[in-house]
PDB file of N, CA and C in Angstrom:
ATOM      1  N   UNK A   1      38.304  -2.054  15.129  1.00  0.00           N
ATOM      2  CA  UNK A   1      37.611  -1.208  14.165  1.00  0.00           C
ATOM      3  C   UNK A   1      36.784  -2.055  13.196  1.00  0.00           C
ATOM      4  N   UNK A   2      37.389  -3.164  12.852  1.00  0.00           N
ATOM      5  CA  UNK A   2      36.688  -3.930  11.864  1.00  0.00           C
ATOM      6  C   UNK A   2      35.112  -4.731  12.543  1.00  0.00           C
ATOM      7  N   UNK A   3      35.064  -5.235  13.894  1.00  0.00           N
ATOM      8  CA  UNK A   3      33.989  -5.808  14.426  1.00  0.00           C
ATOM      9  C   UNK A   3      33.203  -4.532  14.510  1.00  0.00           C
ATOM     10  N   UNK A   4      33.677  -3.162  14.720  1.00  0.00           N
ATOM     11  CA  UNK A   4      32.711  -2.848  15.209  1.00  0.00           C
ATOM     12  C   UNK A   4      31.942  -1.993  13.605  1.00  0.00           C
ATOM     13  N   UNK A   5      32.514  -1.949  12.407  1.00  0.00           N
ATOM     14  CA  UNK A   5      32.025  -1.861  11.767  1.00  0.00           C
ATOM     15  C   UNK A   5      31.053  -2.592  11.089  1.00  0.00           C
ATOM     16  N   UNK A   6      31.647  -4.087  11.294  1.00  0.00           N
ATOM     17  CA  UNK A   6      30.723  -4.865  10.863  1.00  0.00           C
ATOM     18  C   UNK A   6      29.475  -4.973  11.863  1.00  0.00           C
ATOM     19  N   UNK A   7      29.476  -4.373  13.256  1.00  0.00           N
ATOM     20  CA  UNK A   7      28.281  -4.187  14.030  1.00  0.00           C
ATOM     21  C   UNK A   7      27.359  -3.283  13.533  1.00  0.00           C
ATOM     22  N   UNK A   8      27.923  -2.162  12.975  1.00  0.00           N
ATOM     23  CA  UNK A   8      27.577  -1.015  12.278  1.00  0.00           C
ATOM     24  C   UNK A   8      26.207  -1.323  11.146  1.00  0.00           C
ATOM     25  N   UNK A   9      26.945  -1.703  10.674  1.00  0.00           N
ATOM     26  CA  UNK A   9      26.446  -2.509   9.224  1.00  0.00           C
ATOM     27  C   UNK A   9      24.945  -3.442   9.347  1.00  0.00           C
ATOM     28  N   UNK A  10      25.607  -4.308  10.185  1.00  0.00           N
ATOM     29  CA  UNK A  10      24.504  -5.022  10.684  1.00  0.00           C
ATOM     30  C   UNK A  10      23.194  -4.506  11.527  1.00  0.00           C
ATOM     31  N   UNK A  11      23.517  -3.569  12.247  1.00  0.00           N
ATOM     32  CA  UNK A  11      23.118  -2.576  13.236  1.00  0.00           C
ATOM     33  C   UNK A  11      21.396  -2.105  11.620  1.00  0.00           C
ATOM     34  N   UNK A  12      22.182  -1.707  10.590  1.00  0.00           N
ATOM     35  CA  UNK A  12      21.699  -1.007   9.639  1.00  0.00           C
ATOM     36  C   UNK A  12      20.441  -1.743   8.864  1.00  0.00           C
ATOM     37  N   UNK A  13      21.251  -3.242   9.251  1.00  0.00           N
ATOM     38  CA  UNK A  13      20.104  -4.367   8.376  1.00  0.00           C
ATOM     39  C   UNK A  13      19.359  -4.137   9.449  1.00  0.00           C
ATOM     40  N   UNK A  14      19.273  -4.315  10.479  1.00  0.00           N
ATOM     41  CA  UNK A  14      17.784  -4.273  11.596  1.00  0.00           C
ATOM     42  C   UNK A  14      17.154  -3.496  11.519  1.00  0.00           C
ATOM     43  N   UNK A  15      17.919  -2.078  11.023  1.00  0.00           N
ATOM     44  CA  UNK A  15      17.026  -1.022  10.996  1.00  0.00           C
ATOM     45  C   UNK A  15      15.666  -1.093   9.771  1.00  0.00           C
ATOM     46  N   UNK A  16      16.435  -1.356   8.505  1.00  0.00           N
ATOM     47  CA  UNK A  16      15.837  -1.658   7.528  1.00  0.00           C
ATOM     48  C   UNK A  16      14.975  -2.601   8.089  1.00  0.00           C
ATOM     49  N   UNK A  17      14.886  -3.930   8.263  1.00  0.00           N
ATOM     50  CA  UNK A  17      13.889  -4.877   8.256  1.00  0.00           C
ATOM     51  C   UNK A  17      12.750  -4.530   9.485  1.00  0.00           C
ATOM     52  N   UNK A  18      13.172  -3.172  10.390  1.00  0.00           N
ATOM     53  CA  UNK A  18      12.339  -3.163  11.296  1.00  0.00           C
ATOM     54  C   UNK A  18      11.181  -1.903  10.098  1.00  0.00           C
ATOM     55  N   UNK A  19      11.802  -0.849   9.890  1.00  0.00           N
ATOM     56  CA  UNK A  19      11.204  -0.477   9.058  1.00  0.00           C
ATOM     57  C   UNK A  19       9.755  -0.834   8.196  1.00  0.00           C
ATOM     58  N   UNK A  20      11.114  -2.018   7.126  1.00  0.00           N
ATOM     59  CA  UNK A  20      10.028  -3.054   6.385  1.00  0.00           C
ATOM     60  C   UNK A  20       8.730  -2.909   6.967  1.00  0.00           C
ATOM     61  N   UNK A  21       9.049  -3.775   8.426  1.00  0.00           N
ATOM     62  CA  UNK A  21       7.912  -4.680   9.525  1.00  0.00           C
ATOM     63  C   UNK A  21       6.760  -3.465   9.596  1.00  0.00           C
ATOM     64  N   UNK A  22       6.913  -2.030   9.703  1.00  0.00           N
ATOM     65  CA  UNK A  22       6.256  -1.288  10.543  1.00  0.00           C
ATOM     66  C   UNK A  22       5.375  -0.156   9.391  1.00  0.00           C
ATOM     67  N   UNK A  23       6.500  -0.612   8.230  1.00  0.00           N
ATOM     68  CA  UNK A  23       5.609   0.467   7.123  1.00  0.00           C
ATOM     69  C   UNK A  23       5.344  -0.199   5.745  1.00  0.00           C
ATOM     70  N   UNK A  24       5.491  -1.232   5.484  1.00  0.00           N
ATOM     71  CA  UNK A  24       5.076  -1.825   4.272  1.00  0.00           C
ATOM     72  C   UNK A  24       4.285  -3.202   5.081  1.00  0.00           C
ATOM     73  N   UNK A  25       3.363  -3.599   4.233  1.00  0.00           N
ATOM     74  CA  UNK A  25       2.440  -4.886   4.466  1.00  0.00           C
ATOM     75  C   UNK A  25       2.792  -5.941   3.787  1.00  0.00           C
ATOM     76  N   UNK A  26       4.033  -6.176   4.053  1.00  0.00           N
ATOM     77  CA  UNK A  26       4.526  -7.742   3.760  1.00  0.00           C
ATOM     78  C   UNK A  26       4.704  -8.802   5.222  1.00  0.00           C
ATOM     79  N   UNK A  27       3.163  -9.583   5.187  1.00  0.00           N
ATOM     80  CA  UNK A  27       3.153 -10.250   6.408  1.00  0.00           C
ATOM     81  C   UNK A  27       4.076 -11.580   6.224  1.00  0.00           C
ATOM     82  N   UNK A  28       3.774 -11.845   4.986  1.00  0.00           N
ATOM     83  CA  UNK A  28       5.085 -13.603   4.359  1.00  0.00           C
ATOM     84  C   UNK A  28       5.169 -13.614   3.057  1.00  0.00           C
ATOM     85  N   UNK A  29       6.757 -14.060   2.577  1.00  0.00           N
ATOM     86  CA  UNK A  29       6.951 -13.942   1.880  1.00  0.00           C
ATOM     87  C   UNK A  29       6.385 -14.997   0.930  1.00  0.00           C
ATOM     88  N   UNK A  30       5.834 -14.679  -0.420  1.00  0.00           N
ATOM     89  CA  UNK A  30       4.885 -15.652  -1.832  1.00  0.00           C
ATOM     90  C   UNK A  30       6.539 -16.862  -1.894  1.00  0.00           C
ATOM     91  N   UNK A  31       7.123 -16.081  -2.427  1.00  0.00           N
ATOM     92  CA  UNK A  31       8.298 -17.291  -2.950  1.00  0.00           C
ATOM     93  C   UNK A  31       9.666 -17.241  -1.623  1.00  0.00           C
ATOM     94  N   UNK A  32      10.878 -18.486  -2.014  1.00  0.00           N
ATOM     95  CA  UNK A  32      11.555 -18.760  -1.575  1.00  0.00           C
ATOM     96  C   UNK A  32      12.769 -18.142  -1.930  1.00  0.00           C
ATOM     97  N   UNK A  33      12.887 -18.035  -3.108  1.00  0.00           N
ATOM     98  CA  UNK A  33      14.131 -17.332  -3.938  1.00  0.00           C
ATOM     99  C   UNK A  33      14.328 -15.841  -3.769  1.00  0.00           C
ATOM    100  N   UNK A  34      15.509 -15.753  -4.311  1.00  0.00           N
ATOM    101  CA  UNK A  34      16.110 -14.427  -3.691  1.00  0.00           C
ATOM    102  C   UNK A  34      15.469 -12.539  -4.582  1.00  0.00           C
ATOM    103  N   UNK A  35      15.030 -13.741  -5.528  1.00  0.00           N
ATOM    104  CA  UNK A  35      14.265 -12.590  -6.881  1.00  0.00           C
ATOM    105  C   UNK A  35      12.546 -12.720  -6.606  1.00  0.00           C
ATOM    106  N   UNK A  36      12.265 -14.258  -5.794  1.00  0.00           N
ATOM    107  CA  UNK A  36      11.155 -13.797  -5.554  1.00  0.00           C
ATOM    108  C   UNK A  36      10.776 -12.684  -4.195  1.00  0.00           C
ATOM    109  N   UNK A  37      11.883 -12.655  -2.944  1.00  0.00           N
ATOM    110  CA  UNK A  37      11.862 -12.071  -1.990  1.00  0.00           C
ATOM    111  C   UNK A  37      11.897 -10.322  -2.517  1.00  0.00           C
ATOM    112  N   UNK A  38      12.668  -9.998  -3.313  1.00  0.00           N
ATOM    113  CA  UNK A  38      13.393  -8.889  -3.679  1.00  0.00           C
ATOM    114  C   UNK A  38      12.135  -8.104  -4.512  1.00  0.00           C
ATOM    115  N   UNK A  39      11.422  -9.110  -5.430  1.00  0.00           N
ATOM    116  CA  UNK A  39      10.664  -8.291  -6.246  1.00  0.00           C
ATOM    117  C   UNK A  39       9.034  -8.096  -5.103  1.00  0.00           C
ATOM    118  N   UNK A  40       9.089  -8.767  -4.067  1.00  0.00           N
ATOM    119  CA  UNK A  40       7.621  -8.581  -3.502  1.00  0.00           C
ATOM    120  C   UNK A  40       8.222  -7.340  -2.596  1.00  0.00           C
ATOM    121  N   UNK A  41       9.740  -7.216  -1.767  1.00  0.00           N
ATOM    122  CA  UNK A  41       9.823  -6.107  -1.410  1.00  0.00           C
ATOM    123  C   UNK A  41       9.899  -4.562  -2.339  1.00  0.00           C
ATOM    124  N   UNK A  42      10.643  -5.162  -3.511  1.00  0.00           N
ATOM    125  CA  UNK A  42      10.550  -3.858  -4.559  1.00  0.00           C
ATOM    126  C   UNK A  42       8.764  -3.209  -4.647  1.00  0.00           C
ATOM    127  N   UNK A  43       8.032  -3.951  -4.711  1.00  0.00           N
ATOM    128  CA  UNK A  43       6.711  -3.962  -5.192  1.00  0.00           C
ATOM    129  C   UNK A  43       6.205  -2.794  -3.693  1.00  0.00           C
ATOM    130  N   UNK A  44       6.109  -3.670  -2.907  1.00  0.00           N
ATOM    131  CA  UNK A  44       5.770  -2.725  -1.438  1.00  0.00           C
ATOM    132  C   UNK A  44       6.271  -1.461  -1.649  1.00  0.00           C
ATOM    133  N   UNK A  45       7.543  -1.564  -1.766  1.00  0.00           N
ATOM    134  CA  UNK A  45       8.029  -0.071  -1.096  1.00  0.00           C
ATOM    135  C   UNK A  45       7.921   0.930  -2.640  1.00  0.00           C
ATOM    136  N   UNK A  46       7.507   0.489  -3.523  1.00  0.00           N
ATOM    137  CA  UNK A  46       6.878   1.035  -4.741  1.00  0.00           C
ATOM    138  C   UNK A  46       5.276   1.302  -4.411  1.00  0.00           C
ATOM    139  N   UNK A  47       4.456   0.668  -4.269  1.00  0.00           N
ATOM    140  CA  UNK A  47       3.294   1.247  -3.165  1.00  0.00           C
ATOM    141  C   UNK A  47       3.198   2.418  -2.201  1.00  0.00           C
ATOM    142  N   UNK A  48       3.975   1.939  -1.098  1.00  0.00           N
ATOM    143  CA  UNK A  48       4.626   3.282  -0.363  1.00  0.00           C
ATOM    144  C   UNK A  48       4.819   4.570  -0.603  1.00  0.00           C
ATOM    145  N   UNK A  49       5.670   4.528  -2.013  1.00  0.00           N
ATOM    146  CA  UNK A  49       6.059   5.409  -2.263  1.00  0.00           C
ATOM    147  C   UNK A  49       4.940   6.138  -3.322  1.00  0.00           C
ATOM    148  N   UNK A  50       4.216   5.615  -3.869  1.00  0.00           N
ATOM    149  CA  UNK A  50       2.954   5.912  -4.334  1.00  0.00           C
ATOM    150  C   UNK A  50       1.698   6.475  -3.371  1.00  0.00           C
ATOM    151  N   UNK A  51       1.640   5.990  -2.716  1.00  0.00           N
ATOM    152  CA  UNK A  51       0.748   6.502  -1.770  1.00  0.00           C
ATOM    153  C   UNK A  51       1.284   7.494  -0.752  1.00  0.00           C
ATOM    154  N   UNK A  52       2.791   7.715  -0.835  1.00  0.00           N
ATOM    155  CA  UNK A  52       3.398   9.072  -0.361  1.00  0.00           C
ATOM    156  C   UNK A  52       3.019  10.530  -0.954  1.00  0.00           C
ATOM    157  N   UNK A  53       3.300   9.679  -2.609  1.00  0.00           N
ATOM    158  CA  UNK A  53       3.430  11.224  -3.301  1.00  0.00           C
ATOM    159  C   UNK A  53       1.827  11.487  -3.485  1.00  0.00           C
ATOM    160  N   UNK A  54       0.731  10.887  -3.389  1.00  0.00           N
ATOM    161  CA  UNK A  54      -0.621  11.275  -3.468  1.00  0.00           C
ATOM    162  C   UNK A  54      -1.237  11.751  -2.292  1.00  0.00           C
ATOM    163  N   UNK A  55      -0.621  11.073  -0.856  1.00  0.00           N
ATOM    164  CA  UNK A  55      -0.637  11.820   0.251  1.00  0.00           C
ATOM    165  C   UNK A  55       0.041  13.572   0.045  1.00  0.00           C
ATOM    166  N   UNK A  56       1.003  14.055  -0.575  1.00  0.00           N
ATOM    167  CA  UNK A  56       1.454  15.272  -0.531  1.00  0.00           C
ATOM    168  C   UNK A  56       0.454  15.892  -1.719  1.00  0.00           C
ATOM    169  N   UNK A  57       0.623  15.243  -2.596  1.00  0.00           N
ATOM    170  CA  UNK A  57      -0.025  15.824  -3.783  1.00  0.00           C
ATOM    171  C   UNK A  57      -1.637  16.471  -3.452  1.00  0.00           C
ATOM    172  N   UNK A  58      -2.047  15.642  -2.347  1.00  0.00           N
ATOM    173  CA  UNK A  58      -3.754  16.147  -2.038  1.00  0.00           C
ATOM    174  C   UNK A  58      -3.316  16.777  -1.169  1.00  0.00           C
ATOM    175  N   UNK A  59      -2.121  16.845  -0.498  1.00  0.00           N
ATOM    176  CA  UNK A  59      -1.970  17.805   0.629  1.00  0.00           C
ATOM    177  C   UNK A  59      -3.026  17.154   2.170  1.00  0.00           C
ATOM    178  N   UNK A  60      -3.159  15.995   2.277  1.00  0.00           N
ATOM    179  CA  UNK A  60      -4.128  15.244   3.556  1.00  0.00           C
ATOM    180  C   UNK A  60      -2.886  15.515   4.790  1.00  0.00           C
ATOM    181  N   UNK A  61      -3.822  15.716   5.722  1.00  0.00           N
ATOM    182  CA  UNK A  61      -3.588  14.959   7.299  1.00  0.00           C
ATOM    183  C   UNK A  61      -3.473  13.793   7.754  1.00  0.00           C
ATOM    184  N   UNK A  62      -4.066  12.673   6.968  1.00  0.00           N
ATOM    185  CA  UNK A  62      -4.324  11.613   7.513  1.00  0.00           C
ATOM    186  C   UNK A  62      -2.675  11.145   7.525  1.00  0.00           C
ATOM    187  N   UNK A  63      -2.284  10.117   8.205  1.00  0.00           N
ATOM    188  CA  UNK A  63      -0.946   8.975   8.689  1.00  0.00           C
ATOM    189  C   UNK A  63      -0.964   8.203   7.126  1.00  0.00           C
ATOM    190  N   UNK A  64       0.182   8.108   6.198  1.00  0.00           N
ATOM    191  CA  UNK A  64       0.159   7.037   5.214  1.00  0.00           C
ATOM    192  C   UNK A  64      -0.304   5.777   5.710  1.00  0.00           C
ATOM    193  N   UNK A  65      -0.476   5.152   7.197  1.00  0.00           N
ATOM    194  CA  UNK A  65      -1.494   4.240   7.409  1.00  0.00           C
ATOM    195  C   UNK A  65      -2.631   4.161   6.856  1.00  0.00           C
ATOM    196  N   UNK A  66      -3.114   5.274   7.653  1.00  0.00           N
ATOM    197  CA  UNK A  66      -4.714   5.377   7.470  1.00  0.00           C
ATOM    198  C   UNK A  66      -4.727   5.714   6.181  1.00  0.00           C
ATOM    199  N   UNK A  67      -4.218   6.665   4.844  1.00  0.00           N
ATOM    200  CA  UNK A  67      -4.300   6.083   3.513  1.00  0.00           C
ATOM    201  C   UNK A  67      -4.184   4.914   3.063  1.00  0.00           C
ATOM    202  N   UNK A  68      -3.357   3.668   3.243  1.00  0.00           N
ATOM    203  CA  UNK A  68      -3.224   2.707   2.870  1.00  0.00           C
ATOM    204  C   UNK A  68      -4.436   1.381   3.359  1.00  0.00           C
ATOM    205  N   UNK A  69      -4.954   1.884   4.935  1.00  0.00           N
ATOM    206  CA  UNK A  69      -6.254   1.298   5.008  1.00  0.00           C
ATOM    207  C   UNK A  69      -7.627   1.752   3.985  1.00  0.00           C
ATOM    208  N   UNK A  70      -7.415   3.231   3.799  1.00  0.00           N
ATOM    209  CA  UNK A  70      -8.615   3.653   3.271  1.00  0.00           C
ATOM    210  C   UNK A  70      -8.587   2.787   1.491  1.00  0.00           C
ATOM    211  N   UNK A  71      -7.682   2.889   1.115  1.00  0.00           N
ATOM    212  CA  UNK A  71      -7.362   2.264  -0.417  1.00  0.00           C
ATOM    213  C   UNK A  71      -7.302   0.988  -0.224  1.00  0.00           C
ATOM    214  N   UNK A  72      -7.095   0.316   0.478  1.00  0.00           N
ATOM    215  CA  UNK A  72      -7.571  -1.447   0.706  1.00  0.00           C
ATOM    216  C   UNK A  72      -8.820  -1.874   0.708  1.00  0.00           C
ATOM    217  N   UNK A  73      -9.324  -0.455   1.762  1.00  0.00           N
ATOM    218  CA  UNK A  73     -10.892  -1.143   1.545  1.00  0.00           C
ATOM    219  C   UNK A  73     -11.849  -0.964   0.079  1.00  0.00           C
ATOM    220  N   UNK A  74     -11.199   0.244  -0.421  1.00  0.00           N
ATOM    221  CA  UNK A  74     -12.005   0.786  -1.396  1.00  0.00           C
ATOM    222  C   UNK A  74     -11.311   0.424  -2.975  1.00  0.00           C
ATOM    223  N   UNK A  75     -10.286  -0.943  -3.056  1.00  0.00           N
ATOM    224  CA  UNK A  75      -9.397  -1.116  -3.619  1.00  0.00           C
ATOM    225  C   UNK A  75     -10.499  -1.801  -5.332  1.00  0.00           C
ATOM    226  N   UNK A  76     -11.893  -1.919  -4.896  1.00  0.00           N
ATOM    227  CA  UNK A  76     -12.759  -2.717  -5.834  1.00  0.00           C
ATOM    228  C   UNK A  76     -13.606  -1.941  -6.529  1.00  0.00           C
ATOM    229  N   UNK A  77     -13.932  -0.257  -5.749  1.00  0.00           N
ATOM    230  CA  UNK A  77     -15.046   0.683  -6.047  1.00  0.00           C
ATOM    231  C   UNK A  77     -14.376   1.515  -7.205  1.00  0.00           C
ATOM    232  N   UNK A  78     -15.475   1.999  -7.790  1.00  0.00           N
ATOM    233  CA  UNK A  78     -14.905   3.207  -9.153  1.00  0.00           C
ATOM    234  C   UNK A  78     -15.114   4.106  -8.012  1.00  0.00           C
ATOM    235  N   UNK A  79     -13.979   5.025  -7.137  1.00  0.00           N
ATOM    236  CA  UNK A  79     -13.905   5.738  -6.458  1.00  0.00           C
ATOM    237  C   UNK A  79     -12.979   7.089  -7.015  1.00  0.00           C
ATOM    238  N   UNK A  80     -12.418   8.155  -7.260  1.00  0.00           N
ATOM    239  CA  UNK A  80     -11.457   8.719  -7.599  1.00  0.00           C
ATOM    240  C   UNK A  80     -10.397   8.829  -6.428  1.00  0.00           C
ATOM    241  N   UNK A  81      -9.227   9.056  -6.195  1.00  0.00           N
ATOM    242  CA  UNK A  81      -9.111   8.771  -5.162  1.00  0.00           C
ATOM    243  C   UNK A  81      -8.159  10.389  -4.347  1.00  0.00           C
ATOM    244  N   UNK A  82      -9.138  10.982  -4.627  1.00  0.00           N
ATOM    245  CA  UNK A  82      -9.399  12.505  -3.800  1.00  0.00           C
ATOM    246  C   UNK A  82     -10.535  12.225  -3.455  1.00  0.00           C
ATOM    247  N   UNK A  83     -11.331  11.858  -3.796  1.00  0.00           N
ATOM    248  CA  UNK A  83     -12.817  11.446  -3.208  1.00  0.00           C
ATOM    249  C   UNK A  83     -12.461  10.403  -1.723  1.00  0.00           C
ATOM    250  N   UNK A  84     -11.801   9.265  -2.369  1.00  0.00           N
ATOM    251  CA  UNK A  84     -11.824   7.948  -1.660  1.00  0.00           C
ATOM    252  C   UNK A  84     -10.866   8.897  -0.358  1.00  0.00           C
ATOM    253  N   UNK A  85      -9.725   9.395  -0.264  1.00  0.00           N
ATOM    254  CA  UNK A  85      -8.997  10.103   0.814  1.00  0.00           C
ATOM    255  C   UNK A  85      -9.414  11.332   1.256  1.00  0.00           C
ATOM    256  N   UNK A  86     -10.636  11.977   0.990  1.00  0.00           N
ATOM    257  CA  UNK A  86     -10.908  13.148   1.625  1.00  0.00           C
ATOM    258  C   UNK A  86     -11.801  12.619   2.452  1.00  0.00           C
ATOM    259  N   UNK A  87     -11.755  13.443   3.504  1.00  0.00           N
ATOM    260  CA  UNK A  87     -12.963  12.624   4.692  1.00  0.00           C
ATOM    261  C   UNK A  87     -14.026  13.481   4.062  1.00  0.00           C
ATOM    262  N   UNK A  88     -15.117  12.877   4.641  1.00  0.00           N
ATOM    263  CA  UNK A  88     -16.317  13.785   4.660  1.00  0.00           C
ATOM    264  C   UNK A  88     -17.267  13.590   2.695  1.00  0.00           C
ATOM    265  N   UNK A  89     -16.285  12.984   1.757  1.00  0.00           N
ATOM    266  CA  UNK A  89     -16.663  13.473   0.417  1.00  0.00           C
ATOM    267  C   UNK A  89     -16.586  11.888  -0.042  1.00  0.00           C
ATOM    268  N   UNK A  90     -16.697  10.771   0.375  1.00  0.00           N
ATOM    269  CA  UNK A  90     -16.629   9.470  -0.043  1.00  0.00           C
ATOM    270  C   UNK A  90     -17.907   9.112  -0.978  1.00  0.00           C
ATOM    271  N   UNK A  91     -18.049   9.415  -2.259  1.00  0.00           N
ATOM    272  CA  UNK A  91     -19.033   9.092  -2.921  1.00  0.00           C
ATOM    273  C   UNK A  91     -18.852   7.586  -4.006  1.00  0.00           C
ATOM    274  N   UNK A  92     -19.369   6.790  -4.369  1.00  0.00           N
ATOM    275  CA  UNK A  92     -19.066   6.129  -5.440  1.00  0.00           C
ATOM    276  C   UNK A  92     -19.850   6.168  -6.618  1.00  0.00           C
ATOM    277  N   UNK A  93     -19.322   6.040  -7.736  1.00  0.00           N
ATOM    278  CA  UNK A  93     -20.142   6.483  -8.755  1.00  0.00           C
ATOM    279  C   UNK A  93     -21.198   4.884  -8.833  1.00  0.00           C
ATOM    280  N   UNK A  94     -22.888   5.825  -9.503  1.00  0.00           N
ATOM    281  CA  UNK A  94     -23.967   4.562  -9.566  1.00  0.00           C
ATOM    282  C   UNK A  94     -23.953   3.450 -10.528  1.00  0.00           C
ATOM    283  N   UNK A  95     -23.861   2.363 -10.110  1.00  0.00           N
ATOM    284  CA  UNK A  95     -23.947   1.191 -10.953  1.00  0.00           C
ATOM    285  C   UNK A  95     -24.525   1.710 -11.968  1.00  0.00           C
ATOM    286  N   UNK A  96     -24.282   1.024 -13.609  1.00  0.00           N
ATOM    287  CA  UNK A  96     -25.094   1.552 -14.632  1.00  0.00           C
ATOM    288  C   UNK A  96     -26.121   0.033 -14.919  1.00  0.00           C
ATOM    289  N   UNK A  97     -27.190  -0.320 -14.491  1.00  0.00           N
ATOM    290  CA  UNK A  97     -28.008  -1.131 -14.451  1.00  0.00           C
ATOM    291  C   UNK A  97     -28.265  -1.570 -16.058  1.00  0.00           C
ATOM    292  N   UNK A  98     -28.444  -0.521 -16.638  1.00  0.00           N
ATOM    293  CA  UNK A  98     -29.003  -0.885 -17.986  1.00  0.00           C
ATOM    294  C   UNK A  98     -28.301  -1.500 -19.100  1.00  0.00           C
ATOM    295  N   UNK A  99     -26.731  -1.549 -18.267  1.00  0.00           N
ATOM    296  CA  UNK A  99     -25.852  -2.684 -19.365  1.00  0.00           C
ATOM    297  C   UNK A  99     -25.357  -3.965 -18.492  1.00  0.00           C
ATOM    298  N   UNK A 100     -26.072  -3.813 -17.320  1.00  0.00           N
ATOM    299  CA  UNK A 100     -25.886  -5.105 -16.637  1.00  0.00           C
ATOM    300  C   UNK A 100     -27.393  -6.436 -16.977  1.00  0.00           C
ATOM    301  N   UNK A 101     -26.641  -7.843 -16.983  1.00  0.00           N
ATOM    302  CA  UNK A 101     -27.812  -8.822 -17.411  1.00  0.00           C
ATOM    303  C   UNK A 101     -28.118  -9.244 -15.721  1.00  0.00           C
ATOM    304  N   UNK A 102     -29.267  -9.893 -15.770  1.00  0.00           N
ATOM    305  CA  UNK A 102     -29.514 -10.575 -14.934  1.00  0.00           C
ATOM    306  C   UNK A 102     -29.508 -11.880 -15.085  1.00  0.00           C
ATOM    307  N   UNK A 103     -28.603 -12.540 -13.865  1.00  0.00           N
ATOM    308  CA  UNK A 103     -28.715 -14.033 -14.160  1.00  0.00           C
ATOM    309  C   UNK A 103     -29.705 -14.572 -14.040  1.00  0.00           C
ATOM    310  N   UNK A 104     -30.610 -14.097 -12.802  1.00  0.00           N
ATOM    311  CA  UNK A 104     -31.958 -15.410 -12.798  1.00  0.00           C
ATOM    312  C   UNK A 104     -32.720 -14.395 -13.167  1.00  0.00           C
ATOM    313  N   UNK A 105     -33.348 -14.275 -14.156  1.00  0.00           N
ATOM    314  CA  UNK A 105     -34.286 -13.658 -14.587  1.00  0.00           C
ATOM    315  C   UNK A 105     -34.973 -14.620 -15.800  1.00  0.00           C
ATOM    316  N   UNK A 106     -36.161 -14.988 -15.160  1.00  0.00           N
ATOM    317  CA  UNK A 106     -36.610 -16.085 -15.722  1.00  0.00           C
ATOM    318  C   UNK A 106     -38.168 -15.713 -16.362  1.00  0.00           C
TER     319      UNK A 106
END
């Protein structure tokens, strides 16, 4: 009873780390330590779970993949992001030119 619980158990860590592998984007870990491992997984699956509840909240079709690609790419634009996840409505708002300098302007 005891091996096979501890198979159990273990059985449970694979599950988890396969998980990890297949739904959060942690390709390697930044640090070595056990607080640095812990806080880059806390961080992910805090993402995840952010981009879950905005997936329900807009009510989309798309795979939390394909949200999490669409917000990577658009991770730099003033986008809203019902705009940025609705297909068809991807607008970005226009540069405001007239408070930007020019460097070579000579």
């Amino acid at each position: 009873m005891t091996i096979a619980a501890l198979y159990k158990s273990r059985w449970q860590v694979e599950l988890f780390f396969k998980w990890i592998k297949q739904h959060l984007r942690i390709k390697r870990f930044l640090g070595s330590s056990e607080n640095a491992v812990k806080t880059q997984i806390w961080c992910a699956v805090a993402t995840y779970a952010l981009i879950a509840i905005i997936k329900k909240e807009l009510q989309l079709d798309a795979s939390l993949y394909t949200c999490l690609q669409i917000l990577s790419v658009s991770v730099f634009e003033k986008t809203q992001l019902s705009c940025a996840l609705q297909p068809g409505v991807y607008q970005t708002e226009p540069p405001h030119i007239a408070n930007q300098l020019n460097l070579f302007d000579f």
